[in-house]
Protein backbone atom coordinates (compact mmCIF):
# COMPACT_ATOMS: atom_id res chain seq x y z
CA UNK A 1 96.81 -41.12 -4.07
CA UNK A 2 96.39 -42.06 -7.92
CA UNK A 3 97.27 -45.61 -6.95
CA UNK A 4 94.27 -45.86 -4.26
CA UNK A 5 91.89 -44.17 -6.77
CA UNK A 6 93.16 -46.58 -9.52
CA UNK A 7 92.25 -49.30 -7.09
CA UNK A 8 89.32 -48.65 -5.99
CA UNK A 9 87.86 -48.09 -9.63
CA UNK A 10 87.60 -51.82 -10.23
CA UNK A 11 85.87 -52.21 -7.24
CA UNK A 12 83.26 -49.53 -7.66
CA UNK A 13 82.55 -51.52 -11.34
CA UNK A 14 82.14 -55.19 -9.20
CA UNK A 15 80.04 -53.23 -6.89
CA UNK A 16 77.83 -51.07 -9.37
CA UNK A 17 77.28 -54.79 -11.57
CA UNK A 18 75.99 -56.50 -7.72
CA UNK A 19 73.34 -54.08 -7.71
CA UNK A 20 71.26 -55.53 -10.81
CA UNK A 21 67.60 -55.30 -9.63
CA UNK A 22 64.45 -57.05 -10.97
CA UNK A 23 60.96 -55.41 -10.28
CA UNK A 24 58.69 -58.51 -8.77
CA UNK A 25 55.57 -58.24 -9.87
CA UNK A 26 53.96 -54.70 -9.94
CA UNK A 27 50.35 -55.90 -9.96
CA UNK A 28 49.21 -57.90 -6.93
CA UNK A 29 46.30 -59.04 -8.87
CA UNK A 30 47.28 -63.02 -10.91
CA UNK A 31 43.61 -63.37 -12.57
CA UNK A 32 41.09 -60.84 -13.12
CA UNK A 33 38.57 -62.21 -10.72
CA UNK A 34 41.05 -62.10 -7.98
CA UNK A 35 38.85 -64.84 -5.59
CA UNK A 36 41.90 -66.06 -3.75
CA UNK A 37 42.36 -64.72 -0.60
CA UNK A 38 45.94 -63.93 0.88
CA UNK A 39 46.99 -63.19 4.30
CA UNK A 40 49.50 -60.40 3.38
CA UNK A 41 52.09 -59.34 0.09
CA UNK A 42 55.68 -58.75 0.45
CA UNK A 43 57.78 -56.68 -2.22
CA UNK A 44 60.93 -56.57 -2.28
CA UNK A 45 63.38 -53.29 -3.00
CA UNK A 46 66.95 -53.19 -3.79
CA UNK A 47 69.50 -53.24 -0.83
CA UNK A 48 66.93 -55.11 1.05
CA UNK A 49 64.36 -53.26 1.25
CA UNK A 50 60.74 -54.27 1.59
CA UNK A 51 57.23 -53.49 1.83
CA UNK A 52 55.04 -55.51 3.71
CA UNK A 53 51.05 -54.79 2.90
CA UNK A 54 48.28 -56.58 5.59
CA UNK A 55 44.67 -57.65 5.15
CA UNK A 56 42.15 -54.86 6.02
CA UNK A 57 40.60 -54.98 9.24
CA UNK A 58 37.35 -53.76 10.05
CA UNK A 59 37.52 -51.41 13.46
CA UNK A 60 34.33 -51.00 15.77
CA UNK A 61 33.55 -47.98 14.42
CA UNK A 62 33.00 -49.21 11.47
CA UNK A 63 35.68 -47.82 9.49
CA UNK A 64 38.47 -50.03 7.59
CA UNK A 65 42.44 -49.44 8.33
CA UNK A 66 45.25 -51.77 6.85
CA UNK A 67 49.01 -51.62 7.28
CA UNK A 68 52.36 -51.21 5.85
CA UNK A 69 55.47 -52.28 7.12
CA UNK A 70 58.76 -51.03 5.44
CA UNK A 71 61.75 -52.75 6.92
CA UNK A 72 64.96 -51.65 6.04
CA UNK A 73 68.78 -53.02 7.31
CA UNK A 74 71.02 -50.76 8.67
CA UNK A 75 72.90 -48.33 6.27
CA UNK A 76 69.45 -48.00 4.23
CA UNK A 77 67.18 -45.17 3.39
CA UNK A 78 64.14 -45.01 1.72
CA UNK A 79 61.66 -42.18 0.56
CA UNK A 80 58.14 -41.50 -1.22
CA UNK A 81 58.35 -39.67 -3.83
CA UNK A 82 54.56 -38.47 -3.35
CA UNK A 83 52.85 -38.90 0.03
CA UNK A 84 49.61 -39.80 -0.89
CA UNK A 85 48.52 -43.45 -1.26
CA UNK A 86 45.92 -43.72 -3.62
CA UNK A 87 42.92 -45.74 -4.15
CA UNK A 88 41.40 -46.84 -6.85
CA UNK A 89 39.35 -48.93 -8.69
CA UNK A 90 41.15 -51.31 -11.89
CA UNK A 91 41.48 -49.89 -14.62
CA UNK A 92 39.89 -46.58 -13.36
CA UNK A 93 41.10 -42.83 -11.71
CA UNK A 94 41.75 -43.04 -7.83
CA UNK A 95 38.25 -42.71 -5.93
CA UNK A 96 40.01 -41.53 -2.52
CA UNK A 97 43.36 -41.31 -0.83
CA UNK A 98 44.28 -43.52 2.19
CA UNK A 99 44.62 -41.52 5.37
CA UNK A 100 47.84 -42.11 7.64
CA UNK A 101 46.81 -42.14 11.17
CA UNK A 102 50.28 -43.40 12.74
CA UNK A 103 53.56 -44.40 11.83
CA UNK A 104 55.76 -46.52 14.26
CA UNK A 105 59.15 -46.86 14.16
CA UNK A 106 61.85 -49.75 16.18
CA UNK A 107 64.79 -51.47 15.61
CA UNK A 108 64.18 -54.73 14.96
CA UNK A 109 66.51 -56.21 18.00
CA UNK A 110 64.52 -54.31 20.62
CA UNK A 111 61.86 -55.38 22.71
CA UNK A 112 58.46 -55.20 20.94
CA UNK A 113 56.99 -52.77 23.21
CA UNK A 114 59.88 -49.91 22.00
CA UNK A 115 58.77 -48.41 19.18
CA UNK A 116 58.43 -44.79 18.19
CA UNK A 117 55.16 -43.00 17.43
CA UNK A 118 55.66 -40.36 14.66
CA UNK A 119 53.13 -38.02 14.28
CA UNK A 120 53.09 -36.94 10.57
CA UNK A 121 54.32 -39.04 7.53
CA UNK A 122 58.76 -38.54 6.84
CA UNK A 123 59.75 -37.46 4.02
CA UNK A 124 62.77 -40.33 4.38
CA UNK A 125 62.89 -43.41 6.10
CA UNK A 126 66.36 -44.22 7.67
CA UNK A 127 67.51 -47.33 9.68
CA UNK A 128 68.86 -46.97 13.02
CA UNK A 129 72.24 -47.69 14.17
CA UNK A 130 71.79 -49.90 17.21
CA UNK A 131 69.56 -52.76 14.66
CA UNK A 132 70.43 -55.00 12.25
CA UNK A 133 67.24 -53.52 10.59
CA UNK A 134 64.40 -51.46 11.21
CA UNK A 135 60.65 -51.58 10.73
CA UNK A 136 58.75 -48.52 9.89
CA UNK A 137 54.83 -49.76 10.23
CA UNK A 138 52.32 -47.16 8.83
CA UNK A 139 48.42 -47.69 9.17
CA UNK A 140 46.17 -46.39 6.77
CA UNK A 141 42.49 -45.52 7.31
CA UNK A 142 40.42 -46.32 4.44
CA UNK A 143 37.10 -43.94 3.72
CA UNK A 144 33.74 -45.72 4.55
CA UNK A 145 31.97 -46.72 1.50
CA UNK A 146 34.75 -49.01 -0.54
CA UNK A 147 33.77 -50.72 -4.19
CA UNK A 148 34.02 -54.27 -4.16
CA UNK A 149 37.55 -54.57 -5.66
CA UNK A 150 39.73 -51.88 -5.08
CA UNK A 151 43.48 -51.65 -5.60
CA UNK A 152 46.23 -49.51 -3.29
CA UNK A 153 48.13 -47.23 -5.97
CA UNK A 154 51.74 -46.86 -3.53
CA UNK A 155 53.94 -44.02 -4.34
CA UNK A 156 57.54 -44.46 -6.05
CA UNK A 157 60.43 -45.30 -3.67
CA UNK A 158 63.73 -43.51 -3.91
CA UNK A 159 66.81 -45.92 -3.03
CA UNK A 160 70.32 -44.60 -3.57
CA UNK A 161 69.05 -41.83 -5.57
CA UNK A 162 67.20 -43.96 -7.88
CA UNK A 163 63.35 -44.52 -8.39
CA UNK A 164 61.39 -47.77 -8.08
CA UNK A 165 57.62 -48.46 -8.35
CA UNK A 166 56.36 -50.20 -5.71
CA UNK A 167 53.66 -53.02 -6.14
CA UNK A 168 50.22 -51.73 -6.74
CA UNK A 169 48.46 -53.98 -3.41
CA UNK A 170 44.40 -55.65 -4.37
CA UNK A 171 41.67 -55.96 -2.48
CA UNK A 172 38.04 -57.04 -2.51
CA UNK A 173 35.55 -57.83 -0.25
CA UNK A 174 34.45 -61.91 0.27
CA UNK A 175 30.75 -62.41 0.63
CA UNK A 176 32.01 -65.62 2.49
CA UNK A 177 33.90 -64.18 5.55
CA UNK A 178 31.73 -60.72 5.29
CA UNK A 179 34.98 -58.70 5.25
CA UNK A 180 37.73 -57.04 2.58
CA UNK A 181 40.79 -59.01 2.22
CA UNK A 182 43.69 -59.07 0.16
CA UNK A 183 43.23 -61.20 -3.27
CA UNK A 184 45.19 -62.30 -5.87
């Protein structure tokens, strides 16, 4: 029994040194005018992780909603460690906190049209067994009257027991298309 345990020390060392991580970029935002508009941000977490933000998109009603889409390979889990996402002007307190109206939830080797709808936010995300990964997709409502340039503050993520920020997302609205958008 020594022997095995003696054995597998080295390995836990060579395994422990592969998991060096490197925060990308926290701040979405390259210039402080932020005028260039970008279809979507990607940030990646260790073991795979990431976090997908969209455009906003403006719904009949008038309100705004964007989305998030966390997509983890199998064996991962991921959780908030607040569940509020929080908006906020630069360099100013958050203004309001982003409302989730639905989660979804599919493997990502099953038919598009299989997804679950969870009613109320997890406390972990987990990917299923029968995927090589999973996508989690959450869709935020934003409140009515937005500033011009506002940024999305995300909560922490816990992976493997350990905290990571998560890139704070920008947007602003662009007089040209009449419509918020991501910038950077």
């Amino acid at each position: 029994m020594r022997r095995s345990a003696l054995l597998a020390f080295p390995l836990l060392l060579l395994v422990s040194a592969c998991d060096d991580y490197t925060a990308p970029s926290l701040y979405q935002a390259t210039t402080p005018d932020c005028k260039t508009w970008t279809e979507g941000s990607r940030f990646e977490l260790p073991r795979g992780i990431s976090v997908y933000a969209t455009p906003p998109t403006t719904l009949k009603d008038g309100g705004t909603e964007l989305a998030l889409i966390f997509t983890l390979p199998v064996g991962t889990q991921a959780s908030f460690t607040r569940l509020s996402f929080l908006l906020e002007e630069p360099k100013k307190p958050p203004f309001a906190n982003a409302r989730v109206t639905t989660i979804y939830q599919r493997g990502l080797d099953q038919k598009a049209e299989i997804v679950d709808v969870i009613e109320q936010l997890p406390i972990m995300f987990s990917a299923v067994g029968n995927s090589k990964a999973t996508q989690w997709r959450l869709r935020l409502q934003l409140p009515r009257q937005l500033p011009q340039r506002f940024d999305l503050n995300m909560p922490d993520m816990l992976v493997a027991g350990k905290r990571y920020p998560v890139r704070t997302f920008t947007y602003r609205y662009f007089d040209e298309r009449k419509a918020y958008g991501m910038c950077s």
